[in-house]
N, C-alpha and C. Protein backbone atom coordinates (compact mmCIF):
# COMPACT_ATOMS: atom_id res chain seq x y z
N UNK A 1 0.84 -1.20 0.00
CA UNK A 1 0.00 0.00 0.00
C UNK A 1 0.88 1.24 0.00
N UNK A 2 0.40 1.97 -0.76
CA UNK A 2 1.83 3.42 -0.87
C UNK A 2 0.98 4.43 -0.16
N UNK A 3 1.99 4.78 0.60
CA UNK A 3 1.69 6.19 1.62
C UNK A 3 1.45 7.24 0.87
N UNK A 4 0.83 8.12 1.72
CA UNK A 4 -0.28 9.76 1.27
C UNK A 4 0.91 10.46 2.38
N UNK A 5 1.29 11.82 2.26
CA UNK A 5 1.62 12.87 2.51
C UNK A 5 0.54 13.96 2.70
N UNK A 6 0.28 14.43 3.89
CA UNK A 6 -0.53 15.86 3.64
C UNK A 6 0.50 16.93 3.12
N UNK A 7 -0.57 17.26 2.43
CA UNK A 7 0.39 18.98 1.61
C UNK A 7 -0.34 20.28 2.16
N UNK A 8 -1.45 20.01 2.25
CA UNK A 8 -2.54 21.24 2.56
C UNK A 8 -3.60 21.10 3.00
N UNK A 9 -4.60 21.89 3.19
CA UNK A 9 -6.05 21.54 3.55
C UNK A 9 -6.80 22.21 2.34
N UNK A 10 -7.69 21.65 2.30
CA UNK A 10 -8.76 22.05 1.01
C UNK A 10 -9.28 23.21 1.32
N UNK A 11 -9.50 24.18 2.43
CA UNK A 11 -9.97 25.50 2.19
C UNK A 11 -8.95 25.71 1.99
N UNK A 12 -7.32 25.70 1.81
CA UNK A 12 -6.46 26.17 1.32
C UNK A 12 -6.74 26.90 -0.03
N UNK A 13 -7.42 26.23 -0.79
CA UNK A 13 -7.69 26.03 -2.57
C UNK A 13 -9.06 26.33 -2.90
N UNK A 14 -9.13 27.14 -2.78
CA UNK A 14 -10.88 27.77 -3.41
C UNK A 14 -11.05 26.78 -4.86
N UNK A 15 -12.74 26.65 -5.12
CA UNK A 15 -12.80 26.10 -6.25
C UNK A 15 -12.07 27.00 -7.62
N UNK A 16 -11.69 26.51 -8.93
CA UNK A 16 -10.89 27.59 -9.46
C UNK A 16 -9.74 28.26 -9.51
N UNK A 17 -9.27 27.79 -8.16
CA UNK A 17 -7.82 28.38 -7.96
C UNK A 17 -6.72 27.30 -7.70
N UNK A 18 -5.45 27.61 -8.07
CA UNK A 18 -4.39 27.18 -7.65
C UNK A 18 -3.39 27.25 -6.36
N UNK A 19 -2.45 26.64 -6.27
CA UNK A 19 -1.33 26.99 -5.09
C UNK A 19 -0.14 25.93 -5.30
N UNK A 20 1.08 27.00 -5.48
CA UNK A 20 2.43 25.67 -4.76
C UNK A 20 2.52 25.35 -3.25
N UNK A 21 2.79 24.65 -3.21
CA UNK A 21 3.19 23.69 -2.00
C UNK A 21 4.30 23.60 -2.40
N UNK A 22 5.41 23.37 -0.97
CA UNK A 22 6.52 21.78 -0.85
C UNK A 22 6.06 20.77 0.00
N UNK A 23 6.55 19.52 -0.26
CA UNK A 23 6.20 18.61 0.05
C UNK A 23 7.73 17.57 -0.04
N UNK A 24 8.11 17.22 0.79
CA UNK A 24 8.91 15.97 1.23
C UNK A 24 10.74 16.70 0.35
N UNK A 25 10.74 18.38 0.15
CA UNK A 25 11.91 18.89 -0.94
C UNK A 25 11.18 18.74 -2.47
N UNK A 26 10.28 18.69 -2.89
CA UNK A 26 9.63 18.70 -3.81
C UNK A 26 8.20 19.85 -3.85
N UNK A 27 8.51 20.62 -5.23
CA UNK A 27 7.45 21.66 -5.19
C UNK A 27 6.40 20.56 -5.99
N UNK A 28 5.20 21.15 -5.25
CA UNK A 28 4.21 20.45 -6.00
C UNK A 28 2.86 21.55 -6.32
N UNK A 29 2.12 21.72 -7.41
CA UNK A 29 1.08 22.27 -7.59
C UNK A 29 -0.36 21.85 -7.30
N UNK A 30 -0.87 22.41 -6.29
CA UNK A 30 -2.33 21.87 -6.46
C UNK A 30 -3.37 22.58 -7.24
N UNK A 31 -4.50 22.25 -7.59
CA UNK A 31 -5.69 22.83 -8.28
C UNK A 31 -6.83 22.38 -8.08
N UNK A 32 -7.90 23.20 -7.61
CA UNK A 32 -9.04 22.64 -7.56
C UNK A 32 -9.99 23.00 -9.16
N UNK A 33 -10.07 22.44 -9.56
CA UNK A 33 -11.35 22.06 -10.45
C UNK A 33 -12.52 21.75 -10.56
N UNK A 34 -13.48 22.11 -10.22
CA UNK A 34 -15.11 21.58 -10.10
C UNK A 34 -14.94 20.59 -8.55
N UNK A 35 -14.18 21.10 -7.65
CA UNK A 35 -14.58 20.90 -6.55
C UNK A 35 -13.06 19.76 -6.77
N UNK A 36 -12.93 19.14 -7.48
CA UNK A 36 -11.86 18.23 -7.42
C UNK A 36 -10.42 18.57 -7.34
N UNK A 37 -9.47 18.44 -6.55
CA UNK A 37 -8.30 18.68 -5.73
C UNK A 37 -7.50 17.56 -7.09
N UNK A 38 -6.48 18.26 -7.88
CA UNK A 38 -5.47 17.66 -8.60
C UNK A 38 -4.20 18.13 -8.19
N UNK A 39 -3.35 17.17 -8.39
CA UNK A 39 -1.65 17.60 -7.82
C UNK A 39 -0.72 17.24 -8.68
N UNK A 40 0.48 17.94 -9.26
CA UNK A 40 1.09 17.46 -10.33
C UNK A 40 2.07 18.34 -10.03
N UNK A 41 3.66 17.94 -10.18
CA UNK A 41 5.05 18.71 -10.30
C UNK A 41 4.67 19.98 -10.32
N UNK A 42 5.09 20.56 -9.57
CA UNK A 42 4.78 22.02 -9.39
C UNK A 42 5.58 22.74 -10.62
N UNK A 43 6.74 22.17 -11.25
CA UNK A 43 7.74 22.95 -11.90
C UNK A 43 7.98 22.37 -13.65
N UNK A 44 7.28 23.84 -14.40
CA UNK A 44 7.21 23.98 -15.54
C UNK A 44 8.47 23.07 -16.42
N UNK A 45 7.96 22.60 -17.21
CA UNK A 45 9.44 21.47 -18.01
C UNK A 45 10.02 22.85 -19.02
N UNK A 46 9.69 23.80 -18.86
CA UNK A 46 9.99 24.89 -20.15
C UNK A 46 11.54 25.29 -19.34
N UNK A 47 10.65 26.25 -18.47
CA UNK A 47 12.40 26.94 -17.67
C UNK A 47 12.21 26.95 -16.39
N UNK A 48 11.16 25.89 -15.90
CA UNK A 48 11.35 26.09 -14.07
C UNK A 48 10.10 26.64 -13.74
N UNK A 49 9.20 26.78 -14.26
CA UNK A 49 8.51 28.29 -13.56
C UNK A 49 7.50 27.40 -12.80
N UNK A 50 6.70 28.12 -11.57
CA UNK A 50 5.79 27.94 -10.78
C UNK A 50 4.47 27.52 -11.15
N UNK A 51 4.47 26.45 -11.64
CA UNK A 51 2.96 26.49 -12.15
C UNK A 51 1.64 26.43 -11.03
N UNK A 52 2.30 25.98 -9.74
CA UNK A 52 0.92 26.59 -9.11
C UNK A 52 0.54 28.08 -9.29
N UNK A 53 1.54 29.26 -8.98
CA UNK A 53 1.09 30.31 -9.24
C UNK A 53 0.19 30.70 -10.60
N UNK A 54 0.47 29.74 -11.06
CA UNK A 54 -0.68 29.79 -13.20
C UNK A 54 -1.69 30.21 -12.68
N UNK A 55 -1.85 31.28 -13.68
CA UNK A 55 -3.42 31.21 -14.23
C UNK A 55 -4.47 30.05 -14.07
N UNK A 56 -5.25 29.67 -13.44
CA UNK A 56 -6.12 28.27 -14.17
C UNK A 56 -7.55 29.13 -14.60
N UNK A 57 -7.89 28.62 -15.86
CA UNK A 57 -9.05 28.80 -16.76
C UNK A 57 -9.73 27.33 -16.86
N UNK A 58 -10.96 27.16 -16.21
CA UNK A 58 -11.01 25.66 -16.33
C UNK A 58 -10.16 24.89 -15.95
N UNK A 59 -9.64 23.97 -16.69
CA UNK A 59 -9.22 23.04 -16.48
C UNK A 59 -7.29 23.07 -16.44
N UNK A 60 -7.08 23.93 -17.32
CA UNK A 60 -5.92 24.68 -18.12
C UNK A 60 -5.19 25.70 -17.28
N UNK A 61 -4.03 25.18 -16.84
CA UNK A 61 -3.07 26.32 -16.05
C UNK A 61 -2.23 26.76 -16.85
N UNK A 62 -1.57 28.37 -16.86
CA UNK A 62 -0.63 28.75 -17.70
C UNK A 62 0.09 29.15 -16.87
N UNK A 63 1.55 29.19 -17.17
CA UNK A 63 2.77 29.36 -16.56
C UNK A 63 3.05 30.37 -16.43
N UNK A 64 3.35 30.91 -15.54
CA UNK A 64 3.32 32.57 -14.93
C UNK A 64 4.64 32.92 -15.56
N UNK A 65 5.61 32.17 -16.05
CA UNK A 65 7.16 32.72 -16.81
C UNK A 65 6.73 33.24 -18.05
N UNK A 66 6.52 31.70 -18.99
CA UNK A 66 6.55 32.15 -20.54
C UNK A 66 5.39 31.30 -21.65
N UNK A 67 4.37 31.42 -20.23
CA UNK A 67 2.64 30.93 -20.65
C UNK A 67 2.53 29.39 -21.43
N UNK A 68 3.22 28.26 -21.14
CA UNK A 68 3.13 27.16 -21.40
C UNK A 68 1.40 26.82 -20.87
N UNK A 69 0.71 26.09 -20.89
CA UNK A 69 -0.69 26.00 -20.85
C UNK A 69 -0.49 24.04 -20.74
N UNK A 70 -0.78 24.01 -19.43
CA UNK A 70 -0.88 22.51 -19.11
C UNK A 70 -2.63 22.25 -18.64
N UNK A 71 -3.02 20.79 -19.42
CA UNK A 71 -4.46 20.41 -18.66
C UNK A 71 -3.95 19.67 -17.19
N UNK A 72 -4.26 20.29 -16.32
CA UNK A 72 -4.40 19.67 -14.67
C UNK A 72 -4.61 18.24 -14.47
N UNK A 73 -5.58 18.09 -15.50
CA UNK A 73 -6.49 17.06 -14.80
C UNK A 73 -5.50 15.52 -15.52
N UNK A 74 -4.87 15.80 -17.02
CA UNK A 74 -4.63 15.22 -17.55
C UNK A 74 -2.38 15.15 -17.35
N UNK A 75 -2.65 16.47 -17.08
CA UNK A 75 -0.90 16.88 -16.97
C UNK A 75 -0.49 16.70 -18.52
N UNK A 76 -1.20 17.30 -19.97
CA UNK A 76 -0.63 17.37 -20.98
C UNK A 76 -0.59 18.46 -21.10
N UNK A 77 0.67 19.30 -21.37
CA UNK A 77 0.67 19.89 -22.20
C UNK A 77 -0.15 20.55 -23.36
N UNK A 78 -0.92 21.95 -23.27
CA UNK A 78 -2.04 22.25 -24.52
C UNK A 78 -1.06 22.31 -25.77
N UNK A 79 -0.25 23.16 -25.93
CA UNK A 79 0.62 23.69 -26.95
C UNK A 79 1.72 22.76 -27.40
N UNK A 80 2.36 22.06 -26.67
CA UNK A 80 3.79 21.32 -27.13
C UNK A 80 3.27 19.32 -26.91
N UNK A 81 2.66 19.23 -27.59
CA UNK A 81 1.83 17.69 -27.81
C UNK A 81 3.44 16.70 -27.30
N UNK A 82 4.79 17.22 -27.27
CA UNK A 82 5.74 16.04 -26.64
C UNK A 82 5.57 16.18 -25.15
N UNK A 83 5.33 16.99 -24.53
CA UNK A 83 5.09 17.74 -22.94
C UNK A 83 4.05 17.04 -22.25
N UNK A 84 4.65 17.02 -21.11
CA UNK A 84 3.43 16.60 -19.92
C UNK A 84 4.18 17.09 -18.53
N UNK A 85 3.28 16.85 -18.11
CA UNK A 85 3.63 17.34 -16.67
C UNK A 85 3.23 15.91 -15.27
N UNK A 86 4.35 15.26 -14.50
CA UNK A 86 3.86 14.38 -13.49
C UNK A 86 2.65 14.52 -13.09
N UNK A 87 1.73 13.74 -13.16
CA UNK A 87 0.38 13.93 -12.22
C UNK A 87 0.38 12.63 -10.70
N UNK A 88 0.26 13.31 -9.53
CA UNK A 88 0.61 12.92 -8.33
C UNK A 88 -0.67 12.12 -7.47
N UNK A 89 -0.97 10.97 -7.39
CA UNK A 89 -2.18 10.64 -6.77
C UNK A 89 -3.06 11.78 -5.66
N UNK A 90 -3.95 12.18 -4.85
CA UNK A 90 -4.34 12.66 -4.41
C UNK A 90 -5.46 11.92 -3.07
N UNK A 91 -5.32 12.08 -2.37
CA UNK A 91 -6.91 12.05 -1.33
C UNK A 91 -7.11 12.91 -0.58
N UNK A 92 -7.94 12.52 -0.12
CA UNK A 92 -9.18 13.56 0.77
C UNK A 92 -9.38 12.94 1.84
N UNK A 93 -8.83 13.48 2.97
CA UNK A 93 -9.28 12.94 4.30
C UNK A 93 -9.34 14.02 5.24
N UNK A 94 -10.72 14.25 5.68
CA UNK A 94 -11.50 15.27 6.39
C UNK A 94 -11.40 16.98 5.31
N UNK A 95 -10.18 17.02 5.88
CA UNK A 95 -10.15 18.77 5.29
C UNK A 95 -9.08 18.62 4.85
N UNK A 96 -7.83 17.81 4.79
CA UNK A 96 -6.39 17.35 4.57
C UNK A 96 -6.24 17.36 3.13
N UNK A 97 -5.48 17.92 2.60
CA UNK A 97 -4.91 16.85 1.41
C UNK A 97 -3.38 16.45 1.22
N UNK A 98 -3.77 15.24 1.08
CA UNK A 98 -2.75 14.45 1.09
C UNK A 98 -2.29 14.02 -0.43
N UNK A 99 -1.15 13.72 -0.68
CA UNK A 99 -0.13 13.59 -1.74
C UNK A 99 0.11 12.20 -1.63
N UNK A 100 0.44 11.28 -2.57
CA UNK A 100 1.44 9.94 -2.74
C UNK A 100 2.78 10.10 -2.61
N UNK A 101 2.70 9.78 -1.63
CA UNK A 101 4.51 9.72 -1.12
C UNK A 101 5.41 9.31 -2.11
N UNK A 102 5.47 8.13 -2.90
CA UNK A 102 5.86 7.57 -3.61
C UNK A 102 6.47 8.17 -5.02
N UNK A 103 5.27 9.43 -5.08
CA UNK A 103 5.53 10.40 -5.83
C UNK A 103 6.63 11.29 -5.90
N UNK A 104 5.96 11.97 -4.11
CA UNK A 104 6.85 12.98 -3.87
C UNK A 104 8.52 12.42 -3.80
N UNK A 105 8.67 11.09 -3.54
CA UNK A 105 10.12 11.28 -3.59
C UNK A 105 10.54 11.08 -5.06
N UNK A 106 10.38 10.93 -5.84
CA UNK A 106 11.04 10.90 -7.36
C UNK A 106 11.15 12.32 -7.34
N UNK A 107 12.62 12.40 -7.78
CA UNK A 107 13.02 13.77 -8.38
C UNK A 107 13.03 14.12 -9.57
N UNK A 108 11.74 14.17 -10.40
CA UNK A 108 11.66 14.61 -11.57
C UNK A 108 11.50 15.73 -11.88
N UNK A 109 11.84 16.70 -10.74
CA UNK A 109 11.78 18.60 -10.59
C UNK A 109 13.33 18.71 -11.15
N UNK A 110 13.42 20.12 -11.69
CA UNK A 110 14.61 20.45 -12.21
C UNK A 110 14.74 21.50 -11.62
């Protein structure tokens, strides 16, 4: 069974909005979407940049550096079809959210 990490609490994350976290030396991005809490590498594959701080439109976060446009839910890439972004298991326990540990330790942040 692979361990959960809390990162935050869900009023942390209004519906619609984003946030970075760290978690275990790893930045991670959360997003709520239609009530649903997604978590994925916080750090843009372009040049680093913060993608929790993105824009989210729907579903679609853009990169606050040099506007790369990732789907959350999916972690592809809109614009560069070779691109994706880690997507990180998630749960929900009480008000918590918790991360896949398993995740957080792979260092696939640059």
């Amino acid at each position: 069974m692979t361990g959960f990490v809390k990162v935050a609490c869900v009023a942390d994350i209004p519906e619609g909005t984003g946030r970075s976290v760290e978690a275990n030396g790893r930045r991670v991005a959360l997003f709520n979407v239609g009530g649903a809490i997604h978590a994925m590498d916080g750090t843009c594959p372009h040049r680093g940049g913060p993608l929790g701080e993105g824009m989210l439109r729907g579903s679609t976060v853009t990169c606050p550096w040099h506007f790369w446009r990732f789907d959350v839910v999916t972690g592809q890439a809109t614009d560069v079809p070779e691109s994706c972004i880690e997507k990180f298991g998630v749960r929900i326990e009480g008000a918590d959210i918790l991360v896949e540990e398993r995740a957080l330790a792979a260092q696939g942040n640059g």
